[in-house]
Protein backbone atom coordinates (compact mmCIF):
# COMPACT_ATOMS: atom_id res chain seq x y z
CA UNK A 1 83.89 110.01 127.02
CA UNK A 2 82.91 106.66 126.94
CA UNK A 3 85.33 103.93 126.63
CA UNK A 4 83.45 100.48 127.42
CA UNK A 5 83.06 97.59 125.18
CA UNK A 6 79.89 95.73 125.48
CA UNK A 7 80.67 92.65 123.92
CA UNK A 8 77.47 91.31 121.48
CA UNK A 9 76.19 88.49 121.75
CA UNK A 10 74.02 86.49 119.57
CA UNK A 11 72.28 83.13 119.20
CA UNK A 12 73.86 79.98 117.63
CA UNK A 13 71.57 79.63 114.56
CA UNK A 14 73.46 81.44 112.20
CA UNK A 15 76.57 81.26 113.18
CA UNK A 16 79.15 78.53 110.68
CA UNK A 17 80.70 75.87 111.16
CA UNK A 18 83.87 78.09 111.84
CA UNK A 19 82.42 80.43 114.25
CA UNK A 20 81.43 83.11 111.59
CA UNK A 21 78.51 85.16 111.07
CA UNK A 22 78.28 86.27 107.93
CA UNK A 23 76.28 90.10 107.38
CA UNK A 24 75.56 91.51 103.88
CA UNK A 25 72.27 93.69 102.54
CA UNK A 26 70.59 90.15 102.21
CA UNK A 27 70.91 90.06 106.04
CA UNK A 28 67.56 90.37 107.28
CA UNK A 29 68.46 90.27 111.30
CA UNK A 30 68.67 93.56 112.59
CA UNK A 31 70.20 92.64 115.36
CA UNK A 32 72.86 91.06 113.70
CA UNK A 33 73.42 94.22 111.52
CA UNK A 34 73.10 96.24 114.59
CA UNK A 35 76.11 93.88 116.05
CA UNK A 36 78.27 94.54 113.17
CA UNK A 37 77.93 98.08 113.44
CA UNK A 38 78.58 98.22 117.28
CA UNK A 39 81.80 96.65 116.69
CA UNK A 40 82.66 98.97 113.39
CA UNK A 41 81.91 101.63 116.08
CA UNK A 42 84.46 100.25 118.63
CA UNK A 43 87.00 100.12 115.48
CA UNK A 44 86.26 103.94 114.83
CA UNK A 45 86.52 105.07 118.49
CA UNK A 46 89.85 103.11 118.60
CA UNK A 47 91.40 104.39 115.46
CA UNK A 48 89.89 107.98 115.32
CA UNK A 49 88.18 107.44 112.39
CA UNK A 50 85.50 110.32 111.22
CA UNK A 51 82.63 108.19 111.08
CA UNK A 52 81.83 104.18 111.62
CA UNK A 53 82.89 102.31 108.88
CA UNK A 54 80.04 100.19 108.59
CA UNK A 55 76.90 101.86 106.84
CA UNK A 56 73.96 102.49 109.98
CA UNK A 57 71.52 100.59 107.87
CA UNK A 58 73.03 97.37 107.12
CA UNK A 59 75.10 96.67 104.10
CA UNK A 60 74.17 99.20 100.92
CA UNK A 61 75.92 97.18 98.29
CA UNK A 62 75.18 93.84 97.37
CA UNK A 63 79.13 93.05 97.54
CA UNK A 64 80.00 94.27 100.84
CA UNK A 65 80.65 91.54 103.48
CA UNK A 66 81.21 91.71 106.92
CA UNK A 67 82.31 89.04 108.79
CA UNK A 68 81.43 88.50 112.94
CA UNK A 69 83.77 86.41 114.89
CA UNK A 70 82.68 84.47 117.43
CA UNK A 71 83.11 82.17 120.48
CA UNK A 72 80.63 80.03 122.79
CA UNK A 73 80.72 81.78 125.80
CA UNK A 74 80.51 78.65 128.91
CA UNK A 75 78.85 80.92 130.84
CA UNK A 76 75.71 81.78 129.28
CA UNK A 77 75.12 78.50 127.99
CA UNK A 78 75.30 77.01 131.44
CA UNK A 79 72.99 79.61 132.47
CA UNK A 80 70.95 78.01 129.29
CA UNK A 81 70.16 81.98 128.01
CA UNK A 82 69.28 81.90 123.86
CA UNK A 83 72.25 84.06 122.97
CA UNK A 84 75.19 82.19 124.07
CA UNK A 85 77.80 83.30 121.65
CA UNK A 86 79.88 86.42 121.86
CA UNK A 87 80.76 87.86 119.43
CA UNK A 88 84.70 89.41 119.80
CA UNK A 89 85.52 90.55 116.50
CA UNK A 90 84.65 91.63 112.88
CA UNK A 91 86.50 92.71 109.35
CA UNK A 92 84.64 93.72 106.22
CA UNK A 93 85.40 93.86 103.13
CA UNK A 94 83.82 95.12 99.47
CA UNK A 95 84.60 94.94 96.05
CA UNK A 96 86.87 97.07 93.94
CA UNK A 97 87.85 97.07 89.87
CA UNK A 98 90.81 99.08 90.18
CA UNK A 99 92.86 97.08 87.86
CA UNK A 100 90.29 96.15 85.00
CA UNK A 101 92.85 93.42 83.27
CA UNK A 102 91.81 91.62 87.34
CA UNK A 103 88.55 92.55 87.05
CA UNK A 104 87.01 92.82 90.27
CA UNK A 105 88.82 91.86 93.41
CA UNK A 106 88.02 91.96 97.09
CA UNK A 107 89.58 93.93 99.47
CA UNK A 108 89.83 93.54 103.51
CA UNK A 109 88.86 97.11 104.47
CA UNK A 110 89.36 96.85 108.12
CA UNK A 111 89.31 94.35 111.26
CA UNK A 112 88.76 94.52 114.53
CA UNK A 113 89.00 92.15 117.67
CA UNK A 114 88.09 92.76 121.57
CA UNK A 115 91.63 93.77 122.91
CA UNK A 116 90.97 90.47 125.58
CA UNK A 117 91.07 88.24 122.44
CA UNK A 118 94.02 90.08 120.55
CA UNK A 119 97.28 87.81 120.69
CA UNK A 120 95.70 84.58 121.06
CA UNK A 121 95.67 83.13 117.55
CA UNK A 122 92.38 83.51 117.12
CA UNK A 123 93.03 85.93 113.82
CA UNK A 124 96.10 83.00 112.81
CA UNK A 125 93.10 80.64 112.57
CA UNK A 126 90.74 82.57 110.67
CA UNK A 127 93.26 83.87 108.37
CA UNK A 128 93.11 80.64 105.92
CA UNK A 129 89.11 81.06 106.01
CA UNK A 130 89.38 84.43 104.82
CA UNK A 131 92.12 83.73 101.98
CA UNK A 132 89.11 80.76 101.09
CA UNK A 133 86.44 82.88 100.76
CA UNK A 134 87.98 85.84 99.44
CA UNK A 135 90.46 84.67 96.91
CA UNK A 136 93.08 87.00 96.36
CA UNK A 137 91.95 89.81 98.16
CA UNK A 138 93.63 93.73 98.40
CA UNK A 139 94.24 95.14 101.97
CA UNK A 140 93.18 98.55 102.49
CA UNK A 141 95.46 101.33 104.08
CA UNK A 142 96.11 102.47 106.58
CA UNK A 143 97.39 99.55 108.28
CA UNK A 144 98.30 99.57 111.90
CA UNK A 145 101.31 98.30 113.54
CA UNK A 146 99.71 95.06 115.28
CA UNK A 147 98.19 94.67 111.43
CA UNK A 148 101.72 95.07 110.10
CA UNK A 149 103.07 92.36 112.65
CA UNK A 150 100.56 89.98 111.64
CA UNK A 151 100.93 90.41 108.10
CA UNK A 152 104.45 89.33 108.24
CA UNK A 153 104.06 86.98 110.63
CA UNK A 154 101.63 85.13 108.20
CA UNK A 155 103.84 86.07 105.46
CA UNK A 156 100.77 87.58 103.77
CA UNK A 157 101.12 88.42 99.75
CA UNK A 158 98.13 90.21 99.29
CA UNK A 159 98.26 93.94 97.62
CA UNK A 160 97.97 96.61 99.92
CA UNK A 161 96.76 100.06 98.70
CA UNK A 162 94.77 103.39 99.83
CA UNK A 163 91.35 102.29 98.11
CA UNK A 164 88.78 104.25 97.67
């Protein structure tokens, strides 16, 4: 079996001011949707999940989200190549109504990074962006143990259930 990671890499034009790339069903870059699901794959061949978490044809609902991290990568921009940004992680998250008093709420289904950039803060930093955008988001079981030390570390008080 085949256990390389190819890490993505993509142009600077849509990428924010915080070095995310942001991929719902309005997406219309294929090869940005194509991105996020390489990366859902990696998170599925690392986990032993049944199947990619990430649909094959983009984003089906008009609420999913997934998020690409990224980073300029020296190299290929002072080889001056278009795509010069690589991108070294991704979470996603949807929307659930499981409490209908809260109404609907997002959750954080699942994240993954490029094991070189695990342990470096990068996740620390994005964290607040995340809490921005998302509000007062649910986490999604299972969580695994690096997940579990981060969530305490950032003394996180979001809900954590098995969602649907």
């Amino acid at each position: 079996m085949d256990y390389s990671i190819n890490t993505p890499y993509t142009t600077n034009k849509h990428i924010d001011i915080d070095g995310i790339i942001e991929v719902t069903n309005q997406t219309e870059d294929e090869k940005l949707i194509e991105n996020a699901y390489t990366l859902a794959h990696y998170f599925m061949r690392e986990f032993d999940y049944g199947s990619t978490p990430f649909p094959c044809k983009g984003i089906t609902k008009i609420d999913d989200t997934a998020l690409l991290f990224t980073e300029n990568d020296i190299d290929k921009t002072a080889a001056d190549t278009k795509e010069c940004s690589a991108i070294y992680g991704e979470c996603f998250f949807n929307k659930v109504n499981i409490f209908p008093e809260h109404g609907e709420r997002w959750v954080l289904k699942w994240v993954w990074l490029h094991p070189f950039f695990r342990n470096r803060g990068r996740f620390s930093k994005l964290w607040p962006i995340l809490e921005k955008k998302f509000g007062d988001f649910y986490i999604d079981k299972p969580i695994s143990a690096d997940m579990r030390k981060f969530l305490d570390r950032v003394e996180s008080k979001h809900l954590e259930f098995n969602l649907p």
